[in-house]
C-alpha atoms as a PDB file:
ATOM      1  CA  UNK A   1       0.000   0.000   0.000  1.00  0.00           C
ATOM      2  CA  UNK A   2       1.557   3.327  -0.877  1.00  0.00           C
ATOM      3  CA  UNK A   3       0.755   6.581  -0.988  1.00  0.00           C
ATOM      4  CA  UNK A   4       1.559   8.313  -4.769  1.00  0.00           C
ATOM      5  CA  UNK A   5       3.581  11.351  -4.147  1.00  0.00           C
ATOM      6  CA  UNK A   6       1.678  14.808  -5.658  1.00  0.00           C
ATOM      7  CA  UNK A   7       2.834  17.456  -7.734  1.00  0.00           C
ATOM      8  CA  UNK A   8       4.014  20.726  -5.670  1.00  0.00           C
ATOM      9  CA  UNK A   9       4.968  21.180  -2.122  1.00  0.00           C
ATOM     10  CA  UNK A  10       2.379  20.337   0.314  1.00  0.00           C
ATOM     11  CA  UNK A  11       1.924  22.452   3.735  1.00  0.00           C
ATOM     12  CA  UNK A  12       3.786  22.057   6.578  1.00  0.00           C
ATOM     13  CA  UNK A  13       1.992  20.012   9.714  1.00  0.00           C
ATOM     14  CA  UNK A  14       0.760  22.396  12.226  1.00  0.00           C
ATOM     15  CA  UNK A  15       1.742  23.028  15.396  1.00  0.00           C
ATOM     16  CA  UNK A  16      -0.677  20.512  16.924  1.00  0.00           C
ATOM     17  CA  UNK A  17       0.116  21.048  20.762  1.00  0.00           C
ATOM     18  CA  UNK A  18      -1.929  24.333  20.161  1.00  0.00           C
ATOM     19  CA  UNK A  19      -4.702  22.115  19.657  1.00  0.00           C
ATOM     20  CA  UNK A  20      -6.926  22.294  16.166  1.00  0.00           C
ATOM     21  CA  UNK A  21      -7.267  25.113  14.144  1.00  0.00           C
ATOM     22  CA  UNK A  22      -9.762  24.276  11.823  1.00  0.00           C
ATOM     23  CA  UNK A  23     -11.136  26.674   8.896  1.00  0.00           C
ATOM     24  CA  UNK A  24     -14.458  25.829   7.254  1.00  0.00           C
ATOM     25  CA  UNK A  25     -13.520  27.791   3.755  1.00  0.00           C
ATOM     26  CA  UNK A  26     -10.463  25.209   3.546  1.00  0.00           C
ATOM     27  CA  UNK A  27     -12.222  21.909   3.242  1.00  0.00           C
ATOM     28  CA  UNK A  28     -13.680  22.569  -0.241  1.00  0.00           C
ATOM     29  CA  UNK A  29      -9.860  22.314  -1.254  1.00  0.00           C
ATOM     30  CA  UNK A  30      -9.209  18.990  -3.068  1.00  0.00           C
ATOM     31  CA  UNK A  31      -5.750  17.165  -1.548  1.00  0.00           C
ATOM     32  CA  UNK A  32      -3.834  14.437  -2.102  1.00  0.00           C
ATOM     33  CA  UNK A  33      -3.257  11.464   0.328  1.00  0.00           C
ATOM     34  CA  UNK A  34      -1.350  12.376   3.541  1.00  0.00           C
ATOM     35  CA  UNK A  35       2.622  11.667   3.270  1.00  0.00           C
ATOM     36  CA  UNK A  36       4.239   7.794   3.099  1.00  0.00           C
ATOM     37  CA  UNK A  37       7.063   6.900   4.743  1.00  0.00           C
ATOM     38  CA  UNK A  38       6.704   3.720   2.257  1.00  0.00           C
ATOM     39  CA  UNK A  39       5.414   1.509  -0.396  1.00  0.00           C
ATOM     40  CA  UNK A  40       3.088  -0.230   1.921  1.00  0.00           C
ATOM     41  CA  UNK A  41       1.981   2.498   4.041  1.00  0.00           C
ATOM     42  CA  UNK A  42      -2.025   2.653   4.416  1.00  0.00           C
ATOM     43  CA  UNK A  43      -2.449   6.252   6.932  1.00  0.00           C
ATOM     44  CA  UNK A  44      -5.989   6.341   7.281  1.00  0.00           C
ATOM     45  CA  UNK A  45      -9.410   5.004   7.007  1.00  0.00           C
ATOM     46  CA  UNK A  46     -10.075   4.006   3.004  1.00  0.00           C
ATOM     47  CA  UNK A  47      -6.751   4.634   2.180  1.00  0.00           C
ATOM     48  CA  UNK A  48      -6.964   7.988   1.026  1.00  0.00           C
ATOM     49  CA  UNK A  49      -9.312  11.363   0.639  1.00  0.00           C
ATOM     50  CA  UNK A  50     -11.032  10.074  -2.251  1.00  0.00           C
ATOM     51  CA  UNK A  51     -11.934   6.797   0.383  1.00  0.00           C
ATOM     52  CA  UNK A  52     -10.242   4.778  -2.922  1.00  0.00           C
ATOM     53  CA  UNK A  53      -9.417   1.909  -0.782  1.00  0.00           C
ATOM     54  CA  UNK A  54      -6.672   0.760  -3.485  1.00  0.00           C
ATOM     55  CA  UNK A  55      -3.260   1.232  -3.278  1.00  0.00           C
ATOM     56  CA  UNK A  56      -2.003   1.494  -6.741  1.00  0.00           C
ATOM     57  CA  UNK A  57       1.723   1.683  -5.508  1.00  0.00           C
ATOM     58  CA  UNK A  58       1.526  -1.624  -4.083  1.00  0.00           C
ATOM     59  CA  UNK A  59       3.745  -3.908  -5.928  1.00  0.00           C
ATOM     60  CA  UNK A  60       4.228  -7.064  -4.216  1.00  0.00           C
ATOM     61  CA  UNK A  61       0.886  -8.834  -3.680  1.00  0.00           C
ATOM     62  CA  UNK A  62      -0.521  -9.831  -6.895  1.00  0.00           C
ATOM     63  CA  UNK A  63      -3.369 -12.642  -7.594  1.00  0.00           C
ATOM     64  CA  UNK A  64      -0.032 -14.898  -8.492  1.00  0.00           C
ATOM     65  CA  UNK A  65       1.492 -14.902  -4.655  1.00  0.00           C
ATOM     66  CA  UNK A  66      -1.486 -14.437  -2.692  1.00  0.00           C
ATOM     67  CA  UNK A  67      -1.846 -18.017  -1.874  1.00  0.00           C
ATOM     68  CA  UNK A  68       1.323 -18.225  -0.373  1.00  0.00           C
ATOM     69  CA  UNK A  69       0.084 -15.185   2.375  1.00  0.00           C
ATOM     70  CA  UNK A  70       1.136 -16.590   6.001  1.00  0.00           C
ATOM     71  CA  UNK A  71       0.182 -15.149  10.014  1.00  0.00           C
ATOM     72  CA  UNK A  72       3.277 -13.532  10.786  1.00  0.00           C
ATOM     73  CA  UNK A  73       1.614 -11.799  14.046  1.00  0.00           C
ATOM     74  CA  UNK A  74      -1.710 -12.020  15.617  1.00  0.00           C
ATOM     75  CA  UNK A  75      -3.638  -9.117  18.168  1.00  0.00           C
ATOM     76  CA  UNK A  76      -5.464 -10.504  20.089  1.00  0.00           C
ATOM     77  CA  UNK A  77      -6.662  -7.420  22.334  1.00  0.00           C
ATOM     78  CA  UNK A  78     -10.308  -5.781  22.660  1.00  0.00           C
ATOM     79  CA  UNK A  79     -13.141  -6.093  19.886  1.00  0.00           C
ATOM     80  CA  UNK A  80     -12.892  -3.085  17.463  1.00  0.00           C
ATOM     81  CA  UNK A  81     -14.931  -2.035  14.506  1.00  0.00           C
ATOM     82  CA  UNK A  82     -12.179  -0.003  12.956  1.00  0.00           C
ATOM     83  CA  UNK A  83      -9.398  -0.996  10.562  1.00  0.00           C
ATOM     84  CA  UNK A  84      -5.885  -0.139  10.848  1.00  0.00           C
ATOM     85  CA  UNK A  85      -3.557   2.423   9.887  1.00  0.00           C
ATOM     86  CA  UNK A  86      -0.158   0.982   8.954  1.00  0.00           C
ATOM     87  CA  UNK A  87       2.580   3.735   8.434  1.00  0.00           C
ATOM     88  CA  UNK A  88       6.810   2.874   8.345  1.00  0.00           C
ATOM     89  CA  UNK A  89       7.231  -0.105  10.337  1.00  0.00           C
ATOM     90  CA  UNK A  90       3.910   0.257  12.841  1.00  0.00           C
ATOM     91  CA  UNK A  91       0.725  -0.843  12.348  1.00  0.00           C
ATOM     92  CA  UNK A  92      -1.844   1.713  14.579  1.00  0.00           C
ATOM     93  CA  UNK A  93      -4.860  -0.113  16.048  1.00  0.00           C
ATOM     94  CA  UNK A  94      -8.212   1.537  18.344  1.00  0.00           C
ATOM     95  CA  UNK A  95     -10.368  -0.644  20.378  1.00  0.00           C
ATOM     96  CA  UNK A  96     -13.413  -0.300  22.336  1.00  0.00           C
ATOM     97  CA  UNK A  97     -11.381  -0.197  25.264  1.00  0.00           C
ATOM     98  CA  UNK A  98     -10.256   3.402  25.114  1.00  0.00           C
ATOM     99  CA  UNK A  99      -7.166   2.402  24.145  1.00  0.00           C
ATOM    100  CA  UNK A 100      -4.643   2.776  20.538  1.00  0.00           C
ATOM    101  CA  UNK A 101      -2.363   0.054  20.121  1.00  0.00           C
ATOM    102  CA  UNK A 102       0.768   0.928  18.221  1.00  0.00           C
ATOM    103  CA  UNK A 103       2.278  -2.368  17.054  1.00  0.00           C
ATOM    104  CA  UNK A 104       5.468  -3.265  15.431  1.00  0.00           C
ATOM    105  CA  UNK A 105       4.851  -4.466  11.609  1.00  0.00           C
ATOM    106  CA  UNK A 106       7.114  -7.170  11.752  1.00  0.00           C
ATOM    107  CA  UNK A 107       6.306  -9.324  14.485  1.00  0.00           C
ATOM    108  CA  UNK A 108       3.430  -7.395  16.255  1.00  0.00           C
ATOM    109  CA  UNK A 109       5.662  -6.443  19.328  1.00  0.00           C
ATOM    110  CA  UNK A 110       4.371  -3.408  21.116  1.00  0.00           C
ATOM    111  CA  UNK A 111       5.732  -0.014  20.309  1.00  0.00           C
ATOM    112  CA  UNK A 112       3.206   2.000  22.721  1.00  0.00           C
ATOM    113  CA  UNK A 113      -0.350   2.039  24.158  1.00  0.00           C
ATOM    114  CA  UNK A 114      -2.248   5.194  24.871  1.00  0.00           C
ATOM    115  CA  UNK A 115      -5.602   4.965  27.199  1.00  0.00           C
ATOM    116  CA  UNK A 116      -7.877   6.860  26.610  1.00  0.00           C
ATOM    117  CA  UNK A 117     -11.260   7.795  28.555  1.00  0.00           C
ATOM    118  CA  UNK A 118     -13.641   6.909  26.235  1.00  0.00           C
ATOM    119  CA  UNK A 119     -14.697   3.495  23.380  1.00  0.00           C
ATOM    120  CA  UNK A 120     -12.806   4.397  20.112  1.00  0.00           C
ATOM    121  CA  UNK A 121     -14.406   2.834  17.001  1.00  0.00           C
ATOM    122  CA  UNK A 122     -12.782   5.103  14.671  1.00  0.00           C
ATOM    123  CA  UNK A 123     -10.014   4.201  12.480  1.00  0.00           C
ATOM    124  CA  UNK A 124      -6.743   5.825  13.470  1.00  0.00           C
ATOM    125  CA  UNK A 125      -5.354   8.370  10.976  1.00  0.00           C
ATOM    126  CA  UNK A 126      -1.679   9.056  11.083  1.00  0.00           C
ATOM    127  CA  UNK A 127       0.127  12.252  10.035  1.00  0.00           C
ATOM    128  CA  UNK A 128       4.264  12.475  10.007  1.00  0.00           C
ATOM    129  CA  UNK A 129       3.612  13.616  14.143  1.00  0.00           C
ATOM    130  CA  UNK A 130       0.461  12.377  14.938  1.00  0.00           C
ATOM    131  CA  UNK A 131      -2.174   9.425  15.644  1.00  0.00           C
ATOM    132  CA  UNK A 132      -5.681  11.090  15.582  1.00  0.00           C
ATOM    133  CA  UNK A 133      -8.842   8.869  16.444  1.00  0.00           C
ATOM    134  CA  UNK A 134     -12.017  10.241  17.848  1.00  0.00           C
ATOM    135  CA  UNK A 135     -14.519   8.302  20.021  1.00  0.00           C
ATOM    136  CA  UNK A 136     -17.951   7.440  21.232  1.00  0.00           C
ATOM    137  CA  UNK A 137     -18.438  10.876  23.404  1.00  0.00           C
ATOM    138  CA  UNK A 138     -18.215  12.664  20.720  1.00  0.00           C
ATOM    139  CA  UNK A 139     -14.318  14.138  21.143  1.00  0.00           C
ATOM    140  CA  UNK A 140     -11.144  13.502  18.745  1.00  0.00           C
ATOM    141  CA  UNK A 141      -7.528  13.066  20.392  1.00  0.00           C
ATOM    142  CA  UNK A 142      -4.374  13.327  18.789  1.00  0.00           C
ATOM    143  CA  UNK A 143      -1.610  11.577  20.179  1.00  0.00           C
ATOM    144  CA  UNK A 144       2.817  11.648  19.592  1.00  0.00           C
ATOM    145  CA  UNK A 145       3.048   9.126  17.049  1.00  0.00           C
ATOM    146  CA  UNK A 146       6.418   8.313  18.412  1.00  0.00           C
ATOM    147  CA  UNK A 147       5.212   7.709  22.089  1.00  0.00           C
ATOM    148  CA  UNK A 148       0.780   7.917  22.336  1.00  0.00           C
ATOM    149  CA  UNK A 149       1.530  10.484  24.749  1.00  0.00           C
ATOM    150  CA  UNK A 150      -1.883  12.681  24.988  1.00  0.00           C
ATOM    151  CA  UNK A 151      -1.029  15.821  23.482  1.00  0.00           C
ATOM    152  CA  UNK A 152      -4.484  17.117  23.195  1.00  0.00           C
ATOM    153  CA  UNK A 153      -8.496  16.014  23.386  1.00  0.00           C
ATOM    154  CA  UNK A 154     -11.307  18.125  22.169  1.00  0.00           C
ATOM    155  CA  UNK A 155     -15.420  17.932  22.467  1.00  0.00           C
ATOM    156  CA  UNK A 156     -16.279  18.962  19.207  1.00  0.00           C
ATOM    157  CA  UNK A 157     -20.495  17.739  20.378  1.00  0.00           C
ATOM    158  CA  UNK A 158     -21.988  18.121  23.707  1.00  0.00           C
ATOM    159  CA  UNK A 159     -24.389  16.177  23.052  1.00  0.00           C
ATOM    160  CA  UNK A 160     -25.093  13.836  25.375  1.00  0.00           C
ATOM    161  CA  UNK A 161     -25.721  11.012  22.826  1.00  0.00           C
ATOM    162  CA  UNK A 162     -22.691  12.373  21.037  1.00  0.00           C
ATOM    163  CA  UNK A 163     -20.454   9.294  19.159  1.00  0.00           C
ATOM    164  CA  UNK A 164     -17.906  10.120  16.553  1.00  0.00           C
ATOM    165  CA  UNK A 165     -18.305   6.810  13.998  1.00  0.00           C
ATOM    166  CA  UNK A 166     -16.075   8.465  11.671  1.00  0.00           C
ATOM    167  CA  UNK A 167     -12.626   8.615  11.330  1.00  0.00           C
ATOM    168  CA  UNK A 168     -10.716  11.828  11.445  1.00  0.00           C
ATOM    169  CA  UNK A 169      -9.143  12.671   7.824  1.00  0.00           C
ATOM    170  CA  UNK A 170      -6.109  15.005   7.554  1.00  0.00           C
ATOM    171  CA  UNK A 171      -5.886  17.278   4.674  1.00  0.00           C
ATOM    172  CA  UNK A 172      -2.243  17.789   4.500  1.00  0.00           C
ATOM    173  CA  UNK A 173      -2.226  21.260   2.455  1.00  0.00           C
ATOM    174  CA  UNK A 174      -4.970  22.612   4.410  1.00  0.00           C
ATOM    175  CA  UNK A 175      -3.647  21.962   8.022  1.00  0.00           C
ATOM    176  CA  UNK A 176      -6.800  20.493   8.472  1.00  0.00           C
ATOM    177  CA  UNK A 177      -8.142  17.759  10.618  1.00  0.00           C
ATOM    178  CA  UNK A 178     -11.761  16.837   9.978  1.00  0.00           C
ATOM    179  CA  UNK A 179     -14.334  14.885  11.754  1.00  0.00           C
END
């Protein structure tokens, strides 16, 4: 799974300690993908903005070799209704638990967990920084992508049925994080 690298220089990540800045006028703006560290990188929910769900980059599974796919590694922590985000060597998992699960690619070792207070059902989507996920009382969290540390949480509904289902998207040119 890759990421295909776009014409022109995209905007530099945001200072996301400040916590989100987010400008309605910029979501119209049409972006590519957010940034690949490699061939097989999958950063968010659907692949990309366009919710493709193909990665055209992807060279080495073909309908010749996928009988010979093996387990290398197998999770076996909380039920979750989201899929993965798999970025350099670390795959990025949510659970109904509260928790992300950052995972090494290779044989599933962990790399962090982050708790969280509330059920997360939403895919993680990662950003060269940053893990964002949002969850079922109706907030988004970003976390270090190097660590999970908590750098910030936000209620973006009151609400007190509030539940995020979807997963946040980055729009790398914009500096913008929507939910």
């Amino acid at each position: 799974m890759v990421v295909a690298a776009a014409a022109g220089a995209r905007a530099p990540e945001p200072d996301w300690d400040a916590g989100p800045e987010l400008d309605p006028a910029d979501a119209a703006t049409p972006e590519p993908p957010p940034p690949a560290a490699r061939a097989a990188d999958w950063p968010s929910f659907g692949f990309d903005l366009s919710n493709s769900r193909n990665n055209v980059n992807e060279r080495r599974l073909s309908p010749r070799n996928v009988d010979g796919l093996r387990e290398l590694w197998r999770f076996t922590g909380p039920s979750t209704t989201s899929t993965p985000a798999v970025v350099g060597d670390v795959v990025y998992l949510s659970g109904w638990d509260g928790r992300v699960y950052a995972r090494r690619l290779e044989d599933g070792a962990e790399v962090w967990t982050s708790t969280l207070p509330d059920l997360i059902d939403s895919s993680p989507t990662v950003t060269d920084t940053r893990v964002f996920v949002s969850d079922d009382n109706g907030a988004v969290h970003a976390l270090e992508r190097s660590t999970g540390r908590l750098r910030w949480s936000q209620r973006i509904d009151d609400h007190d049925e509030a539940h995020l289902w979807s997963s946040p998207v980055y729009i790398a040119s914009a500096a913008l994080l929507v939910v």
